[in-house]
Protein backbone atom coordinates (compact mmCIF):
# COMPACT_ATOMS: atom_id res chain seq x y z
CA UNK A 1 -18.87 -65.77 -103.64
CA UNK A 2 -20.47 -65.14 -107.02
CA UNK A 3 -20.72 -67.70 -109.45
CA UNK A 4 -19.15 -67.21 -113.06
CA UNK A 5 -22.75 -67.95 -114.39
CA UNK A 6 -24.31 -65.18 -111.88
CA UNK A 7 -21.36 -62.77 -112.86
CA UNK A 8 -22.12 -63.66 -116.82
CA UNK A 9 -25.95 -62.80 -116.65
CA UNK A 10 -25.17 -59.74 -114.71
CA UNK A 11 -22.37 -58.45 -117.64
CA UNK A 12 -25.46 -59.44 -120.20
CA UNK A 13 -28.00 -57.35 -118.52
CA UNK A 14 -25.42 -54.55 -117.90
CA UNK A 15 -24.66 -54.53 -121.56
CA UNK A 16 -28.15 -54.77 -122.46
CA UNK A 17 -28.99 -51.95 -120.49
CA UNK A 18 -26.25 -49.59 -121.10
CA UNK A 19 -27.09 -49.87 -124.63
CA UNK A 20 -30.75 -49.34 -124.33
CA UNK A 21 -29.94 -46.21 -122.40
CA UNK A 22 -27.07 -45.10 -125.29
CA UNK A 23 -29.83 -45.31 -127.52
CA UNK A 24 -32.58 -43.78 -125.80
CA UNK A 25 -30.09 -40.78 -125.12
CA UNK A 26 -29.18 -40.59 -128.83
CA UNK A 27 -32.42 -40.99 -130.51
CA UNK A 28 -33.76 -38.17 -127.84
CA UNK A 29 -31.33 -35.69 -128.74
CA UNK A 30 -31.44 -35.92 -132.68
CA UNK A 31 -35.22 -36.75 -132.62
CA UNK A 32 -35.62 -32.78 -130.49
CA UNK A 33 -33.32 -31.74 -133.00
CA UNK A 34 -35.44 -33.19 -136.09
CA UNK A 35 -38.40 -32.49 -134.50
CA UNK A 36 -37.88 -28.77 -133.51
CA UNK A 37 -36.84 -28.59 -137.46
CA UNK A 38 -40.09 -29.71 -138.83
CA UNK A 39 -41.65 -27.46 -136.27
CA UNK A 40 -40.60 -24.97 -137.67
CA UNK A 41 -40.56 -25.75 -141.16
CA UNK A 42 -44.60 -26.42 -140.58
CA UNK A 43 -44.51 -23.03 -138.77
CA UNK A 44 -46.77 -20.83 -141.23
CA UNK A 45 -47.77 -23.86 -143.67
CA UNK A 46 -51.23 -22.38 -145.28
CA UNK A 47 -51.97 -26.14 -145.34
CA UNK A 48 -53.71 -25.59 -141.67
CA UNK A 49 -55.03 -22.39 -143.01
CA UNK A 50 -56.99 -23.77 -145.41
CA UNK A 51 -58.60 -26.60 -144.26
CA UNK A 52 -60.07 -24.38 -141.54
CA UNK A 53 -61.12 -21.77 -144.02
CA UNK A 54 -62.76 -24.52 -145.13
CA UNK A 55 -64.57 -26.29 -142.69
CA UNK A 56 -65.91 -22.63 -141.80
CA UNK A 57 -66.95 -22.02 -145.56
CA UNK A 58 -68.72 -25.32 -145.57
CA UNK A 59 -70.37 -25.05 -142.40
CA UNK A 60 -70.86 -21.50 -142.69
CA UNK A 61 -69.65 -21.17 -138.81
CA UNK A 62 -66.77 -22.77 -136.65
CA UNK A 63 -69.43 -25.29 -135.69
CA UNK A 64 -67.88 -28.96 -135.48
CA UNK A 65 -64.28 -27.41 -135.74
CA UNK A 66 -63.27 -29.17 -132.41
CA UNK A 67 -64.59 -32.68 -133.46
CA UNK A 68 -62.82 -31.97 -137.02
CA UNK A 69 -59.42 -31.32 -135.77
CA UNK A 70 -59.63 -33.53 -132.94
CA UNK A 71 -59.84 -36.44 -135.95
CA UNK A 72 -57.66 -34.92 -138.22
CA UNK A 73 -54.83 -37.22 -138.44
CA UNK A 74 -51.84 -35.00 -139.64
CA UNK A 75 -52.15 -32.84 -136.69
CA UNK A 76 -51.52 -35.34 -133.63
CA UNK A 77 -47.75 -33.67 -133.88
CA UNK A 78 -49.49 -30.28 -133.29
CA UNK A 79 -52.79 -30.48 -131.93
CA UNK A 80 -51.25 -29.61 -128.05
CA UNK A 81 -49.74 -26.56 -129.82
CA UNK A 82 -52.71 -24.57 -131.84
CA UNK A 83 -55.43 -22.98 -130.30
CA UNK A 84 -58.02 -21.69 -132.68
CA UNK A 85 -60.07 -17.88 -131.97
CA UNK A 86 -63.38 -16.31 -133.92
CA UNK A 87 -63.47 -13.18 -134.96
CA UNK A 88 -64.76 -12.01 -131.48
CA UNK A 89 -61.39 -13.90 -129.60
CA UNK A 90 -63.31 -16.63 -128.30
CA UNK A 91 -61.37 -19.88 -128.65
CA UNK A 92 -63.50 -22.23 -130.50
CA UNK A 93 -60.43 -25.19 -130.31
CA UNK A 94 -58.12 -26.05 -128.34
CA UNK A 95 -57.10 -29.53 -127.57
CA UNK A 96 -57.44 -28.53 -123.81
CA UNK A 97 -61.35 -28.60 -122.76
CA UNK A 98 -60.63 -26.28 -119.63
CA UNK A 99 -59.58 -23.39 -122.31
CA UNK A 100 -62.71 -23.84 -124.94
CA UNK A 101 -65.14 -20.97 -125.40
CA UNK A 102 -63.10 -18.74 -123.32
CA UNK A 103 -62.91 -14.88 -124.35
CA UNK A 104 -59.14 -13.85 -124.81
CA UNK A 105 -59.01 -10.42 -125.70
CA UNK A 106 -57.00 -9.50 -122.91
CA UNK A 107 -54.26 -11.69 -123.41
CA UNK A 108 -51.49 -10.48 -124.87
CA UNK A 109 -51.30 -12.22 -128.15
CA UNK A 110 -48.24 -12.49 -130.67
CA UNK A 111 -48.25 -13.31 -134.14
CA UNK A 112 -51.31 -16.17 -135.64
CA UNK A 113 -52.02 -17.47 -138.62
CA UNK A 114 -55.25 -15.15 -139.60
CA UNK A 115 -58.15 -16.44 -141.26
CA UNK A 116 -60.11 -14.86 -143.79
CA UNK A 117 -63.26 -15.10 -145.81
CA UNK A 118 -64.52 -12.07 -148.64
CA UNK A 119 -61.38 -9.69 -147.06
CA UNK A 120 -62.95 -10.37 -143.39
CA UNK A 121 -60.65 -12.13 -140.92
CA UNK A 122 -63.03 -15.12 -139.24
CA UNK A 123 -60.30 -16.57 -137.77
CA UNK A 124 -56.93 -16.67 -136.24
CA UNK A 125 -54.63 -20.05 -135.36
CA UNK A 126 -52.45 -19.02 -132.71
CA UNK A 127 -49.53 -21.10 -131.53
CA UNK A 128 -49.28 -21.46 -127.89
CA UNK A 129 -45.93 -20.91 -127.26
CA UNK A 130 -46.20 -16.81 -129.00
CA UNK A 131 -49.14 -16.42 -125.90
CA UNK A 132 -47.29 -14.00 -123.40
CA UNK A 133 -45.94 -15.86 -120.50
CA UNK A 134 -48.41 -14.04 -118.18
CA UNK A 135 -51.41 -15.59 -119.95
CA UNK A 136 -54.10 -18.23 -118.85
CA UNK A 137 -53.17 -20.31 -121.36
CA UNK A 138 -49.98 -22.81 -120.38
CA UNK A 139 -46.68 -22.62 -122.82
CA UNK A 140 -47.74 -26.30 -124.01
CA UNK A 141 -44.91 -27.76 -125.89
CA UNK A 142 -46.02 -30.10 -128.71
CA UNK A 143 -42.08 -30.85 -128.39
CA UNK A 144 -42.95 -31.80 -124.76
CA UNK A 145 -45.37 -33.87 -125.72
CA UNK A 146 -43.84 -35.39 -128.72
CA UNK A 147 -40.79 -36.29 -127.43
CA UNK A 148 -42.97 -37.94 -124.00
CA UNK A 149 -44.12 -40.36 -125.89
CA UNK A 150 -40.86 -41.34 -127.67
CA UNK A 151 -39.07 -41.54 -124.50
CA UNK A 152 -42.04 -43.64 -123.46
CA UNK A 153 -41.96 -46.04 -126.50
CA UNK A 154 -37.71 -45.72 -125.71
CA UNK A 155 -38.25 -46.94 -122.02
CA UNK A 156 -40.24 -50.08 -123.08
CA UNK A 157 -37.60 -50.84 -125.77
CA UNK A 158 -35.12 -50.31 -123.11
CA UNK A 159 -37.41 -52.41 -120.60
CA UNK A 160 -37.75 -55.50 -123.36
CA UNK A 161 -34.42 -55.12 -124.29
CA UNK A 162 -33.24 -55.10 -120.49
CA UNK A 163 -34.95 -58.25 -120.37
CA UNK A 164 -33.52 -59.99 -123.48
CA UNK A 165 -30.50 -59.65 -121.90
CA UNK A 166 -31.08 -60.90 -118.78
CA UNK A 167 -33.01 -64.11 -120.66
CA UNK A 168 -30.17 -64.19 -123.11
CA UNK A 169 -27.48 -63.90 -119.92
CA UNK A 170 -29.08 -66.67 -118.28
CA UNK A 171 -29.19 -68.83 -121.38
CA UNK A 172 -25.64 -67.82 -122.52
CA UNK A 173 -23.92 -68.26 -118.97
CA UNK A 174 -25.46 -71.91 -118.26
CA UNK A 175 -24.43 -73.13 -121.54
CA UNK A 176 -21.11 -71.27 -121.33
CA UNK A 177 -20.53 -72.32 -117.73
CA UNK A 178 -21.47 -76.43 -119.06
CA UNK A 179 -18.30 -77.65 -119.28
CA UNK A 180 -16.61 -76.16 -116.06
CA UNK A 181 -19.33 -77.64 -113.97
CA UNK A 182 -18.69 -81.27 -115.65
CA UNK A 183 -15.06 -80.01 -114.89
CA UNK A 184 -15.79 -79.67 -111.43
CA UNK A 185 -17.76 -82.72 -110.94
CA UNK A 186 -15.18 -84.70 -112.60
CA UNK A 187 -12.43 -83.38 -110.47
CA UNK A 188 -14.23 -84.32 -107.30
CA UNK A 189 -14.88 -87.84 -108.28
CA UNK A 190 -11.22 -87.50 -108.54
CA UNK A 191 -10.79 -86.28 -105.52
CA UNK A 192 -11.78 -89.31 -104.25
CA UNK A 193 -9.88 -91.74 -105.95
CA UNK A 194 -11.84 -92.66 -108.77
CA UNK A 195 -9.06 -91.91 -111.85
CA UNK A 196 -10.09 -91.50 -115.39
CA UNK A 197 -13.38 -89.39 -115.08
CA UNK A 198 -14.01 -88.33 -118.00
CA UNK A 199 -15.90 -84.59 -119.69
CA UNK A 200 -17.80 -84.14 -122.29
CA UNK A 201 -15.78 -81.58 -124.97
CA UNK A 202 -18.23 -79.14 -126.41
CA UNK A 203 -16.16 -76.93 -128.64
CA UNK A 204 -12.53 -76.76 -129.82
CA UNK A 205 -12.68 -72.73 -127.69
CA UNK A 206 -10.53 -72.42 -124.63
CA UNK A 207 -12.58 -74.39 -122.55
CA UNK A 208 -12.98 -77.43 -125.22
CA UNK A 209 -8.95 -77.51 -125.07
CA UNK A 210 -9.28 -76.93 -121.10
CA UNK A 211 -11.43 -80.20 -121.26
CA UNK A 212 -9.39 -82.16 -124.20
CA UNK A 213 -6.45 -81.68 -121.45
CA UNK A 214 -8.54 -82.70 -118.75
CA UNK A 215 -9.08 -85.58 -120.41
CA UNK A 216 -6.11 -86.48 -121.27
CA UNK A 217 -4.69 -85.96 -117.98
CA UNK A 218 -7.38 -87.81 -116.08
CA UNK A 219 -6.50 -90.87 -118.38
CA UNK A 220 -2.65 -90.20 -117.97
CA UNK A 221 -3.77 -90.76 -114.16
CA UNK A 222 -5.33 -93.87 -114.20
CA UNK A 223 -2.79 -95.24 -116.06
CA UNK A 224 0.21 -94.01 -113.67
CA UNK A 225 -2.28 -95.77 -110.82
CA UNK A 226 -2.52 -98.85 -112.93
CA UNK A 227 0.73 -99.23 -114.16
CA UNK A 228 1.76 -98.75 -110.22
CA UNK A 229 -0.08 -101.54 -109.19
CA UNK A 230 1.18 -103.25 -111.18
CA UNK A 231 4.46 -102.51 -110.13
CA UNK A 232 3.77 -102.66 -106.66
CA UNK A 233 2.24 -106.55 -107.28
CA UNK A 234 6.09 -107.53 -109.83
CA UNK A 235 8.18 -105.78 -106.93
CA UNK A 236 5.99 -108.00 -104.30
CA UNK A 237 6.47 -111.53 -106.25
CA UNK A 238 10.14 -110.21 -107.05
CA UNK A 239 10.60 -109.72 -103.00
CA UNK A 240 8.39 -112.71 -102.40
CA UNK A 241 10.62 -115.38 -104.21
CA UNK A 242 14.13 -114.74 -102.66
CA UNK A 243 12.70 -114.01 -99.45
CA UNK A 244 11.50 -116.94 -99.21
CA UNK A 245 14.60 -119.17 -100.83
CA UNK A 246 16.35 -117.46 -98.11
CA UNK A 247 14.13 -117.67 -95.53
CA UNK A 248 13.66 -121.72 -96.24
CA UNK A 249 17.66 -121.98 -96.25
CA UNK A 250 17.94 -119.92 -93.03
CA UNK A 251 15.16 -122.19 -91.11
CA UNK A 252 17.24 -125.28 -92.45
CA UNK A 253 20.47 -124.18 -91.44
CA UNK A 254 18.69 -122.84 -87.74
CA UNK A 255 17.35 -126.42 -87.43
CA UNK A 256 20.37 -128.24 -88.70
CA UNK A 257 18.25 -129.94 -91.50
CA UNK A 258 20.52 -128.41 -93.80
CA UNK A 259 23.67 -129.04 -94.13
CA UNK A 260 26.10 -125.90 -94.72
CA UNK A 261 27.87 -126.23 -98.25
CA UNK A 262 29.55 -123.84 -101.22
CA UNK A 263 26.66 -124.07 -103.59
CA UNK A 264 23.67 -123.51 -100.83
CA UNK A 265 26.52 -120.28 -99.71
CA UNK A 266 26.27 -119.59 -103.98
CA UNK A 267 22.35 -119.45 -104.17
CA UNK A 268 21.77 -117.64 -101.14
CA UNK A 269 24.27 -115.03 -102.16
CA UNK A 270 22.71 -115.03 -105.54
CA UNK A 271 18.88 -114.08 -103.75
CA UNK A 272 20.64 -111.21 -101.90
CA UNK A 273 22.31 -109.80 -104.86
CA UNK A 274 19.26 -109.82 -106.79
CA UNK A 275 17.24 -108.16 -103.83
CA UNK A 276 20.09 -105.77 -103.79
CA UNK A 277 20.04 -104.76 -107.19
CA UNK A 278 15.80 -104.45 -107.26
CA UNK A 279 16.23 -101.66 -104.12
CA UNK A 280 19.13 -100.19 -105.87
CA UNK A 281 16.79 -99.79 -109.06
CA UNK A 282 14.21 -98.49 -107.16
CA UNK A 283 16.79 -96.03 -105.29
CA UNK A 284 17.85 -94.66 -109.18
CA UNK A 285 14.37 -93.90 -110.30
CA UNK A 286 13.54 -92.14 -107.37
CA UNK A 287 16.78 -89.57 -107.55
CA UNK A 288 15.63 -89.72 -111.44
CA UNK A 289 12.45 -88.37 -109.92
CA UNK A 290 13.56 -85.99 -108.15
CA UNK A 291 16.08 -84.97 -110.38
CA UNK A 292 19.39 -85.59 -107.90
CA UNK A 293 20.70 -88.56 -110.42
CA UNK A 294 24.34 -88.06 -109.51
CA UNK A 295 26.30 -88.02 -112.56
CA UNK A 296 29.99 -88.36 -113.01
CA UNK A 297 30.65 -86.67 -116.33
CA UNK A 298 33.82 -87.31 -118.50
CA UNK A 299 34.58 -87.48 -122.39
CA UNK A 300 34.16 -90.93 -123.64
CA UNK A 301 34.99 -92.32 -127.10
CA UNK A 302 31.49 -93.75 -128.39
CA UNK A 303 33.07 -96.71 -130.15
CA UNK A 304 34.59 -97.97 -127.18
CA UNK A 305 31.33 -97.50 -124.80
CA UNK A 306 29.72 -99.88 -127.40
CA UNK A 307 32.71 -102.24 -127.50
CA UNK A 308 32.96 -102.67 -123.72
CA UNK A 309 28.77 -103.57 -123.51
CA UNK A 310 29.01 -105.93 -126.20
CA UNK A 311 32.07 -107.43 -124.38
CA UNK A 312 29.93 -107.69 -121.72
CA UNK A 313 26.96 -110.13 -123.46
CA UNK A 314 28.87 -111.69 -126.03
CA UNK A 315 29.12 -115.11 -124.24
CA UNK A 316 25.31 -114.72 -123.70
CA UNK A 317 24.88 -114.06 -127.27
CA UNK A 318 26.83 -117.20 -128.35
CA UNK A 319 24.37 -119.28 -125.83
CA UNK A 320 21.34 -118.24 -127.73
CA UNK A 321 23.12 -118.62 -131.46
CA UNK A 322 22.82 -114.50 -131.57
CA UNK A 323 25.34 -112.87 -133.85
CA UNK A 324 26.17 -110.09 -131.64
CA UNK A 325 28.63 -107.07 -133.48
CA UNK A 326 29.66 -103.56 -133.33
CA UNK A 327 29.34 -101.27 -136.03
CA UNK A 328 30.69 -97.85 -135.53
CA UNK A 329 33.52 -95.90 -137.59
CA UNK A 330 36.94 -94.66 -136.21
CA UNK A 331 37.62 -90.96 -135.04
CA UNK A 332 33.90 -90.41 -133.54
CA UNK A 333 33.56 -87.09 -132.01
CA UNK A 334 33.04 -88.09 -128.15
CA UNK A 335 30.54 -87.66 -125.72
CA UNK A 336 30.58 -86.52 -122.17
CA UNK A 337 28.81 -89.06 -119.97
CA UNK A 338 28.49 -91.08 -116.82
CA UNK A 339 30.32 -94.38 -118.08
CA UNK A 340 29.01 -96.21 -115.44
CA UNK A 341 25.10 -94.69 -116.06
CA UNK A 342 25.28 -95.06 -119.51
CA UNK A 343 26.63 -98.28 -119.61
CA UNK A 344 24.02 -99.38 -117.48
CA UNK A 345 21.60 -97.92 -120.17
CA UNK A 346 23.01 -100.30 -122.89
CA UNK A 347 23.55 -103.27 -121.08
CA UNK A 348 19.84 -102.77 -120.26
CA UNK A 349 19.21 -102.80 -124.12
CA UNK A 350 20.96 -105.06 -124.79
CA UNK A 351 19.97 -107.89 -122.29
CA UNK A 352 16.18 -107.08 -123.62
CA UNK A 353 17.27 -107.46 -127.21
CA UNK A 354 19.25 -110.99 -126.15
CA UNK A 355 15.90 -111.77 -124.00
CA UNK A 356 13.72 -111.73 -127.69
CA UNK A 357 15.99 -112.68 -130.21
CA UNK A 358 16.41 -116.65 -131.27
CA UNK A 359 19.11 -117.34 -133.77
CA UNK A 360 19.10 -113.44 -135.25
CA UNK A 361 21.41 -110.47 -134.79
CA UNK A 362 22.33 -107.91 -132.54
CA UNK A 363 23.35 -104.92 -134.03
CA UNK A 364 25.43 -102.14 -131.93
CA UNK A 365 26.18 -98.79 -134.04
CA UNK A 366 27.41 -95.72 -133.49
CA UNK A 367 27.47 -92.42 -135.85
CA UNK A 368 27.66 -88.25 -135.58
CA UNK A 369 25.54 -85.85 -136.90
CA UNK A 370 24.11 -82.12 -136.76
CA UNK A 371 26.07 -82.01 -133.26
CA UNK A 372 24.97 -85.21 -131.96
CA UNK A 373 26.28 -88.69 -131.31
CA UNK A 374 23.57 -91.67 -132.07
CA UNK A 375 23.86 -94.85 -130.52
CA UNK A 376 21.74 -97.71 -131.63
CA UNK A 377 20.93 -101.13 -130.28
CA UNK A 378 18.91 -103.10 -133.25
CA UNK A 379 17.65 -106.57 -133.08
CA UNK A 380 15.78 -109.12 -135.06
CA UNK A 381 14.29 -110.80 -132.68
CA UNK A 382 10.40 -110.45 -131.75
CA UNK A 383 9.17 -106.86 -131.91
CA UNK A 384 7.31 -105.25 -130.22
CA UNK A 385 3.53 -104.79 -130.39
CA UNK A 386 2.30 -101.64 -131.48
CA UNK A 387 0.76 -100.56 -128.59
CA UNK A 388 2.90 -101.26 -126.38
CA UNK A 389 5.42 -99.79 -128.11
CA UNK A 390 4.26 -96.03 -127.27
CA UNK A 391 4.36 -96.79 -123.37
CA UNK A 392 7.43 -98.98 -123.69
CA UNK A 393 9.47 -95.93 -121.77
CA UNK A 394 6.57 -95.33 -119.00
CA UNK A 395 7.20 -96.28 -115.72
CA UNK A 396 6.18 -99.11 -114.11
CA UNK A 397 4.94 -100.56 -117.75
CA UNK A 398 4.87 -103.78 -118.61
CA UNK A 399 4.94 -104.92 -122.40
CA UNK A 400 3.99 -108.94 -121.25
CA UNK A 401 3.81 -109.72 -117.30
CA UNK A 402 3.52 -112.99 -118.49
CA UNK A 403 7.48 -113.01 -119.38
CA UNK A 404 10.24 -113.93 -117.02
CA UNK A 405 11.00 -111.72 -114.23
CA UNK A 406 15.09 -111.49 -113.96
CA UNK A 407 15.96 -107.82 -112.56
CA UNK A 408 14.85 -104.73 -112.91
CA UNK A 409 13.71 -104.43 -116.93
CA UNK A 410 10.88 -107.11 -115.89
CA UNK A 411 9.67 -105.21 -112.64
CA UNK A 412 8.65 -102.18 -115.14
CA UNK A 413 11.47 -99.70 -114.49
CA UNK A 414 14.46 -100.91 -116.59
CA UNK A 415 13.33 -98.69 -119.79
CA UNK A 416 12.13 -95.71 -117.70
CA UNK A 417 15.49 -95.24 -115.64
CA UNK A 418 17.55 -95.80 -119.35
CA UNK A 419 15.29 -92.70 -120.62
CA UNK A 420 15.71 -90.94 -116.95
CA UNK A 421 20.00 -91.90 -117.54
CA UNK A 422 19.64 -90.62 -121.15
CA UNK A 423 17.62 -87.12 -120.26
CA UNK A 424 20.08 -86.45 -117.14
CA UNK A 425 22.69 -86.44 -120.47
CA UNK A 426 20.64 -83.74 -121.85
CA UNK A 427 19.68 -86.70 -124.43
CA UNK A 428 17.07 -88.71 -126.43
CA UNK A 429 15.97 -92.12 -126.59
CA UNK A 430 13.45 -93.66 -128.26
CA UNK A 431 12.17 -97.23 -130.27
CA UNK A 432 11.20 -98.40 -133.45
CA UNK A 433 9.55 -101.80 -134.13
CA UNK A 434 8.20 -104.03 -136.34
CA UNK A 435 6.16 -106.86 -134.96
CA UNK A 436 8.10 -110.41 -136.14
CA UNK A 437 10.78 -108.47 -137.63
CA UNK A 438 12.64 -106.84 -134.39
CA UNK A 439 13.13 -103.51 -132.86
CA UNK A 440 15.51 -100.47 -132.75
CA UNK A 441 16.09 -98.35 -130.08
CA UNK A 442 18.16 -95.09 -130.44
CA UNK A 443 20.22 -92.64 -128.56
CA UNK A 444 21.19 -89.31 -129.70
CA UNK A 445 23.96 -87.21 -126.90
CA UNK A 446 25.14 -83.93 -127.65
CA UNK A 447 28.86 -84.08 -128.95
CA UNK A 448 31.81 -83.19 -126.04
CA UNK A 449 32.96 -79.81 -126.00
CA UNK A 450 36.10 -80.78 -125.41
């Protein structure tokens, strides 16, 4: 399989090439064309004519003619073309050695350029191509020749250029192909269980964003491993500490060093429930997961949902001096829920808010707009740090591990199912705070149709 860096120099050098050859074929075709023009604009010029006329009138003779033209610099278009005869047809130049002195009288001749001195012709400059085809002298083409040495000069254009590309491919491809082979290094240290490799983002292209996301993904990882050890360790001391109350009691009723009595029938009862309701926690995040939350949906008057959870806490409330109210105006529009869900959701909100608030106020309100129904839970109690605060809703997050454990809010998963509840409703939750001042979480369901 080819590389993407392989495939990258070879696109380079094809372009490189196909354009070299576009322009060779261009600059061949109008440079005949141009050429064949001056040709034949030159065709004639006197300008030949008379240097001749006067190398012979200086030299009294065609004596040094070849050595003249042969150095003559405006002629290297047309030297290949002329050929140069004395009075008495003998060629006395030609740019061709093999044709110089020879006597061609009986070649048919068209045409020339005559050369003349006092009314006698000394001279005549024949162009090659008017010699009948059936002479000893070769059609030479100065066009032939011309264009030769373009297409040469065109070819080692082509050639360098060629070669530009394939440097500039190379060059190009392994700094375009960078960041995918960082990407590809970085996903096979995470293929092996090392979370939160990080890239190196070049550019803000494509492939910076690819990386960016990479990134961020990679870190979303490690933090879904972390905060799941974490979990795994609360749910272990969680299982750990009734376990072994019950496991103590059992041995001590086994070995009759326990008596049997109502309160030791109380606490053990107690250890299972609370067992019972960390698996049954566990059991509702998982359909969350999986999205198989069973819901039992039915049009319930928002006032009232808030009414029956603060029923629910208010003799908590009065143990920690909380003022505990509801706040929510007649004739709300109502909302189509799970009661039992939902009110799961608020007495989970509501038990954190008692858990952090001293002496303060717990606020339950209730209002409609744009289509929606908000429900709030406000305290005043603690806060919550900032940072915490954006992972608050995460599973298997802890804001403090150092606070109490007493169900399912402290193993990590209390917020996440109340957002997994609230989303099943096709709603939003989410929290304010203020650090020393308290916090404010809000829930916004869509209105009932009925």
């Amino acid at each position: 399989m080819r590389s993407l860096a392989l495939k990258l120099t070879l696109a380079f050098l094809a372009v490189g090439i196909s354009g070299a050859l576009l322009v060779a074929a261009v600059s061949g075709l109008n440079t005949r064309q141009e050429f064949s023009r001056f040709v034949t604009q030159r065709r004639g010029n006197p300008l030949l004519a008379d240097l001749m006329l006067g190398h012979y009138t200086k030299n009294s003779g065609w004596e040094g003619i070849q050595n003249r033209l042969d150095n003559e610099p405006f002629l290297d278009i047309v030297r290949q073309r002329i050929v140069l005869v004395d009075g008495e047809q003998n060629v006395v130049y030609s740019h061709l050695p093999e044709y110089r002195g020879l006597d061609i009288t009986e070649l048919n001749l068209e045409g020339g350029i005559p050369i003349e001195k006092d009314g006698l012709r000394v001279g005549t400059i024949y162009d090659v191509n008017r010699f009948a085809s059936g002479g000893r002298l070769p059609r030479l083409s100065p066009e032939s020749f011309f264009l030769r040495n373009v297409n040469q000069a065109t070819g080692v254009a082509a050639l360098i250029a060629a070669l530009l590309a394939l440097l500039l491919g190379i060059l190009l491809s392994r700094e375009l192909t960078r960041p995918l082979r960082e990407l590809t290094s970085a996903t096979e240290e995470m293929s092996t269980g090392h979370l939160g490799a990080q890239v190196n983002v070049y550019s803000q292209d494509e492939i910076g964003k690819l990386a960016s996301s990479f990134n961020q993904m990679s870190s979303e990882l490690a933090e879904a491993s972390r905060y799941r050890q974490q979990m795994t360790a609360d749910i272990a001391h969680d299982l750990r500490t009734p376990l072994t109350v019950l496991r103590g009691y059992t041995e001590g009723l086994s070995d009759g060093s326990i008596q049997g009595r109502q309160e030791l029938y109380e606490l053990l009862h107690q250890e299972v429930a609370h067992l019972q309701r960390l698996v049954e926690d566990l059991r509702t995040l998982s359909l969350a997961d999986a999205g198989e939350l069973p819901l039992s949906m039915r049009a319930v008057d928002p006032k009232a949902l808030l009414e029956r959870t603060g029923l629910a806490h208010v003799m908590q409330a009065n143990q920690r001096d909380v003022d505990l109210r509801v706040e929510a105006p007649e004739l709300l529009p109502s909302v189509a829920v799970d009661l039992e869900r939902m009110t799961q959701v608020l007495n989970n909100l509501v038990t954190n808010a008692l858990r952090y608030t001293y002496e303060g106020k717990i606020t339950l309100s209730a209002a409609s707009q744009d289509g929606f129904v908000t429900l709030q839970v406000a305290d005043t109690g603690t806060g919550i740090a900032g940072d915490d605060l954006q992972h608050i809703f995460d599973r298997f997050y802890r804001a403090d591990s150092s606070r109490s454990r007493d169900g399912f809010a402290q193993s990590g998963l209390g917020l996440a199912i109340a957002k997994a509840i609230v989303e099943a409703h096709d709603g939003t939750i989410h929290a304010e705070s203020t650090p020393g001042e308290g916090s404010r979480f809000t829930i916004q369901l869509p209105k009932s149709a009925s």
